[in-house]
N, C-alpha and C. Protein backbone atom coordinates (compact mmCIF):
# COMPACT_ATOMS: atom_id res chain seq x y z
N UNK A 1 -8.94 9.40 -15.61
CA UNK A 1 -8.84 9.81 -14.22
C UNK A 1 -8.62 8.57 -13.37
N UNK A 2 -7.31 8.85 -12.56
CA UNK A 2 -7.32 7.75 -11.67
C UNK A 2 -7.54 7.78 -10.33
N UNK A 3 -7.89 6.78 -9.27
CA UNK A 3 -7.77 6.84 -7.96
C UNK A 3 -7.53 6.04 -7.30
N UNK A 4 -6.99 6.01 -5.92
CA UNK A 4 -6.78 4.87 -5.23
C UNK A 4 -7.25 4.64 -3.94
N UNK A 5 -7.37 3.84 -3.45
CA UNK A 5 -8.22 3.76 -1.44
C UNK A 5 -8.18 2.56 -1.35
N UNK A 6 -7.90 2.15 0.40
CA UNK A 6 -7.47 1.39 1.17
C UNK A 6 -8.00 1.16 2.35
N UNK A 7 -8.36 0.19 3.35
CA UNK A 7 -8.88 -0.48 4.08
C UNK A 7 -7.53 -0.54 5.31
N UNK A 8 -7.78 -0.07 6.00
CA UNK A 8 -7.37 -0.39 7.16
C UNK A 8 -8.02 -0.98 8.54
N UNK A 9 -7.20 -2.72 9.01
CA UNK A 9 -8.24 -3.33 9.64
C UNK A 9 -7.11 -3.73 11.00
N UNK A 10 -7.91 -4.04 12.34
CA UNK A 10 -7.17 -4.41 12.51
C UNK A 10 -6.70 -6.17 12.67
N UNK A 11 -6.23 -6.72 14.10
CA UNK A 11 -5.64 -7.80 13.82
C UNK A 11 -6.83 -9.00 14.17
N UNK A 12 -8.00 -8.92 14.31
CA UNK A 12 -9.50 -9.79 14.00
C UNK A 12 -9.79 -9.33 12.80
N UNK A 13 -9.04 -8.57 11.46
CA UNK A 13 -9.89 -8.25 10.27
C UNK A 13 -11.12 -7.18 10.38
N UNK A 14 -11.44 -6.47 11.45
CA UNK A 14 -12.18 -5.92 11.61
C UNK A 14 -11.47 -4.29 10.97
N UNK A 15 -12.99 -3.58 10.65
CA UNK A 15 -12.84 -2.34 9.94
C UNK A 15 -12.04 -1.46 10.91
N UNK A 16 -11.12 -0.39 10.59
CA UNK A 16 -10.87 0.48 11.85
C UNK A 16 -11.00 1.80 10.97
N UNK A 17 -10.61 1.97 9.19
CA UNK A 17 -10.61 3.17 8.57
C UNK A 17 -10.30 2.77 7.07
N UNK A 18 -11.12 3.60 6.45
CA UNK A 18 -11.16 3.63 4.94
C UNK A 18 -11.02 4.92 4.32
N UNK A 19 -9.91 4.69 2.91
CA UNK A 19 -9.62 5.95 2.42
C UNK A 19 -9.88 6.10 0.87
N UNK A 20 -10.12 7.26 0.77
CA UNK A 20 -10.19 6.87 -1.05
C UNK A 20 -9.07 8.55 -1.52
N UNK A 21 -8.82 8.42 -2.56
CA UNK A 21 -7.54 9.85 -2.71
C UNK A 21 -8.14 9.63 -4.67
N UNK A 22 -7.63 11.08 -5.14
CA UNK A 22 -8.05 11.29 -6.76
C UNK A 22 -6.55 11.62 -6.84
N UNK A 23 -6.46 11.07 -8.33
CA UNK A 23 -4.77 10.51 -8.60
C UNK A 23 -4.87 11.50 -9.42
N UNK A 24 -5.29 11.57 -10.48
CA UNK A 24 -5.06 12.21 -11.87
C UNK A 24 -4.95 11.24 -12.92
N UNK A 25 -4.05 11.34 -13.83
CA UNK A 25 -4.17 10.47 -15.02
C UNK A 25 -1.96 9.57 -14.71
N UNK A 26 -2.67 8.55 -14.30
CA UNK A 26 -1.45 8.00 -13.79
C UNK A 26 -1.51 6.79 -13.97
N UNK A 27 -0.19 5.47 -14.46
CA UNK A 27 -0.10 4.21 -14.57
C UNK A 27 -1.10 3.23 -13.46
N UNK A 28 -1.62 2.44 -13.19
CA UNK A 28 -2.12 1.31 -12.51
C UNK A 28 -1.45 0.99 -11.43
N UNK A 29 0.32 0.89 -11.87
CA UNK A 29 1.51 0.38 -10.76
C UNK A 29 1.58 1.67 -10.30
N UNK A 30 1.88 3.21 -10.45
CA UNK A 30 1.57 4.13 -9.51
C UNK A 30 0.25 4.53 -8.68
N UNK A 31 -0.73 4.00 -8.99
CA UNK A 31 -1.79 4.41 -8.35
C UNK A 31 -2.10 3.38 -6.98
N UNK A 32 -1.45 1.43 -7.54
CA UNK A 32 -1.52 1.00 -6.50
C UNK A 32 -0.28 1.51 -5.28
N UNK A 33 1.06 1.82 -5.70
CA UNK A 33 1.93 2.68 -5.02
C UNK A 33 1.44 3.70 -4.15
N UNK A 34 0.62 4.60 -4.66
CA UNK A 34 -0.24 5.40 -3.90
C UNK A 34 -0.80 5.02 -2.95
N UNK A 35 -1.55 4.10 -3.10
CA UNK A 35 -2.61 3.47 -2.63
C UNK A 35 -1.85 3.02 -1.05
N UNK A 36 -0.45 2.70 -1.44
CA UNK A 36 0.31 1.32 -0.43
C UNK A 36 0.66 3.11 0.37
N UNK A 37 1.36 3.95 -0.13
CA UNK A 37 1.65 5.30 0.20
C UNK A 37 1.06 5.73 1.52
N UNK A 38 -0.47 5.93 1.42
CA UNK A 38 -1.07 6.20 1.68
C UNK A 38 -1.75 5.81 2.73
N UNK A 39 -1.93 4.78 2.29
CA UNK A 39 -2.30 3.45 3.63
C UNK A 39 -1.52 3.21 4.61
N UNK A 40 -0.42 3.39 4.47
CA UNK A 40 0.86 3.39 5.57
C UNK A 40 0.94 4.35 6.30
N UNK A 41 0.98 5.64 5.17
CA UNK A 41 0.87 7.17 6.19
C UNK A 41 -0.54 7.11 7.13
N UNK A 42 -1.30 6.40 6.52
CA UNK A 42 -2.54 6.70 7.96
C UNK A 42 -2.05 5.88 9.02
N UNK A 43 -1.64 4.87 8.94
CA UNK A 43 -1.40 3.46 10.05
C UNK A 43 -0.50 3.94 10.65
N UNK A 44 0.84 4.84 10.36
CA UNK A 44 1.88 4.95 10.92
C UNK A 44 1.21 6.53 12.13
N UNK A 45 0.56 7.26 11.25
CA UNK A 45 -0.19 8.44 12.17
C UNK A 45 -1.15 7.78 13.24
N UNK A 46 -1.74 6.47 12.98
CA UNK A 46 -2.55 6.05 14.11
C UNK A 46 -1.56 5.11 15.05
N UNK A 47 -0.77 5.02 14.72
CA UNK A 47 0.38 4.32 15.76
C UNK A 47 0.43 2.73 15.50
N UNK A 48 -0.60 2.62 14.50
CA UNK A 48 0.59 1.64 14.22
C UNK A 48 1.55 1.20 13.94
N UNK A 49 2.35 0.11 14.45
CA UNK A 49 3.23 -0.63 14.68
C UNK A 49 3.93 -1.83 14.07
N UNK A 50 2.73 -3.00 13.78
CA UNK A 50 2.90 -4.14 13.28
C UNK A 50 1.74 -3.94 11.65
N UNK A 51 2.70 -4.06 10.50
CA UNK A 51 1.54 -3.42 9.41
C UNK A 51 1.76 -4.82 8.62
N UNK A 52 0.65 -5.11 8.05
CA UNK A 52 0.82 -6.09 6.88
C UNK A 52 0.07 -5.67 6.04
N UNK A 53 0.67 -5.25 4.39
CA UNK A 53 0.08 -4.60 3.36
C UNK A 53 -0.32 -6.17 2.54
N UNK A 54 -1.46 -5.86 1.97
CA UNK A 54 -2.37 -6.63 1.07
C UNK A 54 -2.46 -6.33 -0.06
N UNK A 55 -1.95 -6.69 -1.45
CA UNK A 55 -2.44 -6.42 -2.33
C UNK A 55 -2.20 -7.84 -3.65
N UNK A 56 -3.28 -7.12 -4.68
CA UNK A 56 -3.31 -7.92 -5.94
C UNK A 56 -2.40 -7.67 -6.81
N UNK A 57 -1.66 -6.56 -7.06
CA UNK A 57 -0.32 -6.58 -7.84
C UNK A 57 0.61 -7.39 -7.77
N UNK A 58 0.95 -8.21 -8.48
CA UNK A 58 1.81 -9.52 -8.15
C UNK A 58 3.22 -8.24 -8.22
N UNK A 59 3.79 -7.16 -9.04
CA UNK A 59 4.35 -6.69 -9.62
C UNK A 59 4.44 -5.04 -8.43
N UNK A 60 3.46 -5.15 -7.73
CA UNK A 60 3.79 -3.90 -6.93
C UNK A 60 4.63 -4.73 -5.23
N UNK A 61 3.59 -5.80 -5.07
CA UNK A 61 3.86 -6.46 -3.82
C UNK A 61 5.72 -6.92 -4.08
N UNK A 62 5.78 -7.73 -5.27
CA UNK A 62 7.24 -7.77 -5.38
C UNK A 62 8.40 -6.79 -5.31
N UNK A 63 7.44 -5.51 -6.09
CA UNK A 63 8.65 -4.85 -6.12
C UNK A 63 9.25 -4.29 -4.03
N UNK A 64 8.20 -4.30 -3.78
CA UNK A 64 7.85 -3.25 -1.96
C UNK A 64 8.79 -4.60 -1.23
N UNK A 65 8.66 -6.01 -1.39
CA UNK A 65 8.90 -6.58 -0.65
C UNK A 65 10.47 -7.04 -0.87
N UNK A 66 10.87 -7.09 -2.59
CA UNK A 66 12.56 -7.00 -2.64
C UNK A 66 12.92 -5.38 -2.51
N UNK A 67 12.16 -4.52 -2.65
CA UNK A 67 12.76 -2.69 -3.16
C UNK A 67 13.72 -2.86 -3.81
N UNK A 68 13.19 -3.67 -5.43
CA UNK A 68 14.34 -3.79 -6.52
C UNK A 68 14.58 -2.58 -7.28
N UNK A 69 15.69 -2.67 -7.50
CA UNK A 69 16.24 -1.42 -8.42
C UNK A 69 15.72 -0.63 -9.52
N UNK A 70 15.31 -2.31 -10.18
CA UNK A 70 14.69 -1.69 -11.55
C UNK A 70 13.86 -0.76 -11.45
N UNK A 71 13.28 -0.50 -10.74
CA UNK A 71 11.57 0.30 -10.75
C UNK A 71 12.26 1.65 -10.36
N UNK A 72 13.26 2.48 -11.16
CA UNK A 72 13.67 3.63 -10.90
C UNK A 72 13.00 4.69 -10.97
N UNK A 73 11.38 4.51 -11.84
CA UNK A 73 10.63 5.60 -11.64
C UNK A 73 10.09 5.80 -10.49
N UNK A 74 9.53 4.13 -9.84
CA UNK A 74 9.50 4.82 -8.40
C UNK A 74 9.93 4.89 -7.13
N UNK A 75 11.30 4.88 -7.68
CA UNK A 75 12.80 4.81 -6.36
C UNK A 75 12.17 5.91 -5.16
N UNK A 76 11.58 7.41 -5.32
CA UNK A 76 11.77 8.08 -4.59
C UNK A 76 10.23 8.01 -3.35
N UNK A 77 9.35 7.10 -4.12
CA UNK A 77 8.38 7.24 -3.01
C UNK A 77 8.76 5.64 -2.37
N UNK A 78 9.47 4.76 -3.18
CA UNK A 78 9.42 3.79 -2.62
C UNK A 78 10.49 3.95 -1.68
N UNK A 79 11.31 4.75 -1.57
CA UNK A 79 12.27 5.26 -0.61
C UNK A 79 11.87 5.88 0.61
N UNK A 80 10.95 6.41 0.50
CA UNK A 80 10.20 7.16 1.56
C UNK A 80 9.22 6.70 1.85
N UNK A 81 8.20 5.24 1.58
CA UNK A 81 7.97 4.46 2.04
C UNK A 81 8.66 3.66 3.24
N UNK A 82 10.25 3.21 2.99
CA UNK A 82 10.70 2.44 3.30
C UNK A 82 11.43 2.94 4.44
N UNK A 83 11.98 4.59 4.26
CA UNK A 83 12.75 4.98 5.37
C UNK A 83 12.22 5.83 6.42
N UNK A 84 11.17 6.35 5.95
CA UNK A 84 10.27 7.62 6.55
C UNK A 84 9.30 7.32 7.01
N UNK A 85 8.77 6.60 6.25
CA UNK A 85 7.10 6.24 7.23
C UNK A 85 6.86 5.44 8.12
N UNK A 86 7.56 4.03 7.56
CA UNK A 86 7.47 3.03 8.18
C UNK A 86 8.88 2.47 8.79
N UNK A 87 9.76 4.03 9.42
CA UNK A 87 11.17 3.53 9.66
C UNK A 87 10.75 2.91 11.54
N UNK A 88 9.35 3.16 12.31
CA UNK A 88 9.44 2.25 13.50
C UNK A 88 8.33 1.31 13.61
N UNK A 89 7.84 0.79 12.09
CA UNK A 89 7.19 -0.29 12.27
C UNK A 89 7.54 -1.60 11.89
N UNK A 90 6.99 -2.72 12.30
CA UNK A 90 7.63 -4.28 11.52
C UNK A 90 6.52 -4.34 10.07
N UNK A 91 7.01 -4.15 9.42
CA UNK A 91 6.10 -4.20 7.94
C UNK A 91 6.54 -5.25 7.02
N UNK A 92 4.99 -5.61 6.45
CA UNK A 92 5.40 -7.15 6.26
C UNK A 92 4.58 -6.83 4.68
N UNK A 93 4.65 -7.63 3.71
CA UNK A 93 3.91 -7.65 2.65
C UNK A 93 3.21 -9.20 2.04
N UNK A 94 2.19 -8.94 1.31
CA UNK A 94 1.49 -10.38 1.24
C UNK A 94 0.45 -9.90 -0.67
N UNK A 95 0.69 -10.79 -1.34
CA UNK A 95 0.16 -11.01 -2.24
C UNK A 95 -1.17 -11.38 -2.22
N UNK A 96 -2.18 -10.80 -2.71
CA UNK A 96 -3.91 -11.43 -2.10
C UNK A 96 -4.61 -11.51 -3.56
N UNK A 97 -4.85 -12.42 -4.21
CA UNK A 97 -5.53 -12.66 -5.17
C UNK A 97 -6.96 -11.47 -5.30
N UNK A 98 -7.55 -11.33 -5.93
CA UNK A 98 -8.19 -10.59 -6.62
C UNK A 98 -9.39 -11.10 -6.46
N UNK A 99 -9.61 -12.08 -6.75
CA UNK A 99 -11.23 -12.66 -6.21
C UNK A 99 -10.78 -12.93 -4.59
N UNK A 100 -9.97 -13.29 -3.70
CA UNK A 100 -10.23 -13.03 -2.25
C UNK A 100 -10.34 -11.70 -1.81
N UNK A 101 -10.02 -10.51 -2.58
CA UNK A 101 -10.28 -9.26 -2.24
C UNK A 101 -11.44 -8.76 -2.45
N UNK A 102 -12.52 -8.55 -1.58
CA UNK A 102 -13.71 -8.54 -1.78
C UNK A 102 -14.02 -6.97 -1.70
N UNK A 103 -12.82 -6.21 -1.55
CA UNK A 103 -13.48 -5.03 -1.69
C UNK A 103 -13.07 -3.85 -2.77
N UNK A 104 -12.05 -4.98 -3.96
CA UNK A 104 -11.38 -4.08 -4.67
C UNK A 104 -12.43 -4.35 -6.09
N UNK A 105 -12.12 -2.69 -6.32
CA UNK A 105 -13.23 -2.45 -7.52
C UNK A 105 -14.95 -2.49 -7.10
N UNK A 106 -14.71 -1.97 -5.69
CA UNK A 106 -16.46 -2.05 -5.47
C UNK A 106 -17.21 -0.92 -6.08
């Protein structure tokens, strides 16, 4: 069983909303996908604007920040990531090590 949840803060790092979602039985790189999914659809419903996604996937952050081809299994959410959710925000992406993430795997 998998799941994923996300921290939304704003621009002092301060808490503004936290989510958690039940995946099912799904890869690691789809669940953090989810995770990025998900986190966007709340930010973009609260109006945000200026988003910077955080994560430890060296391999999810790359793929979101070139939207390379290869990853054709997940062309269609990463598509609708890219055109739908976040088509009126400035979205930015950032690689965050795993021990500076103090709240993943709590």
């Amino acid at each position: 069983m998998s799941g994923c949840g996300g921290l939304l803060s704003d621009e002092k790092g301060g808490l503004v909303k936290g989510f958690i979602k039940k995946l099912g039985n799904c890869s690691t790189i789809l669940a953090e996908l989810c995770a990025i999914f998900w986190g966007l659809k709340l930010a973009n419903e609260m109006g945000f604007k200026k988003i910077i996604v955080e994560g430890d996937s060296t391999s999810v952050i790359s793929m979101l920040k070139n939207m390379e081809n290869q990853w054709e299994a997940f062309g269609s959410l990463l598509l609708l990531l890219q055109k739908e959710i976040c088509a009126n925000c400035q979205l930015y992406f950032q690689h965050n090590y795993k021990d500076g993430n103090q709240c993943a795997d709590c």
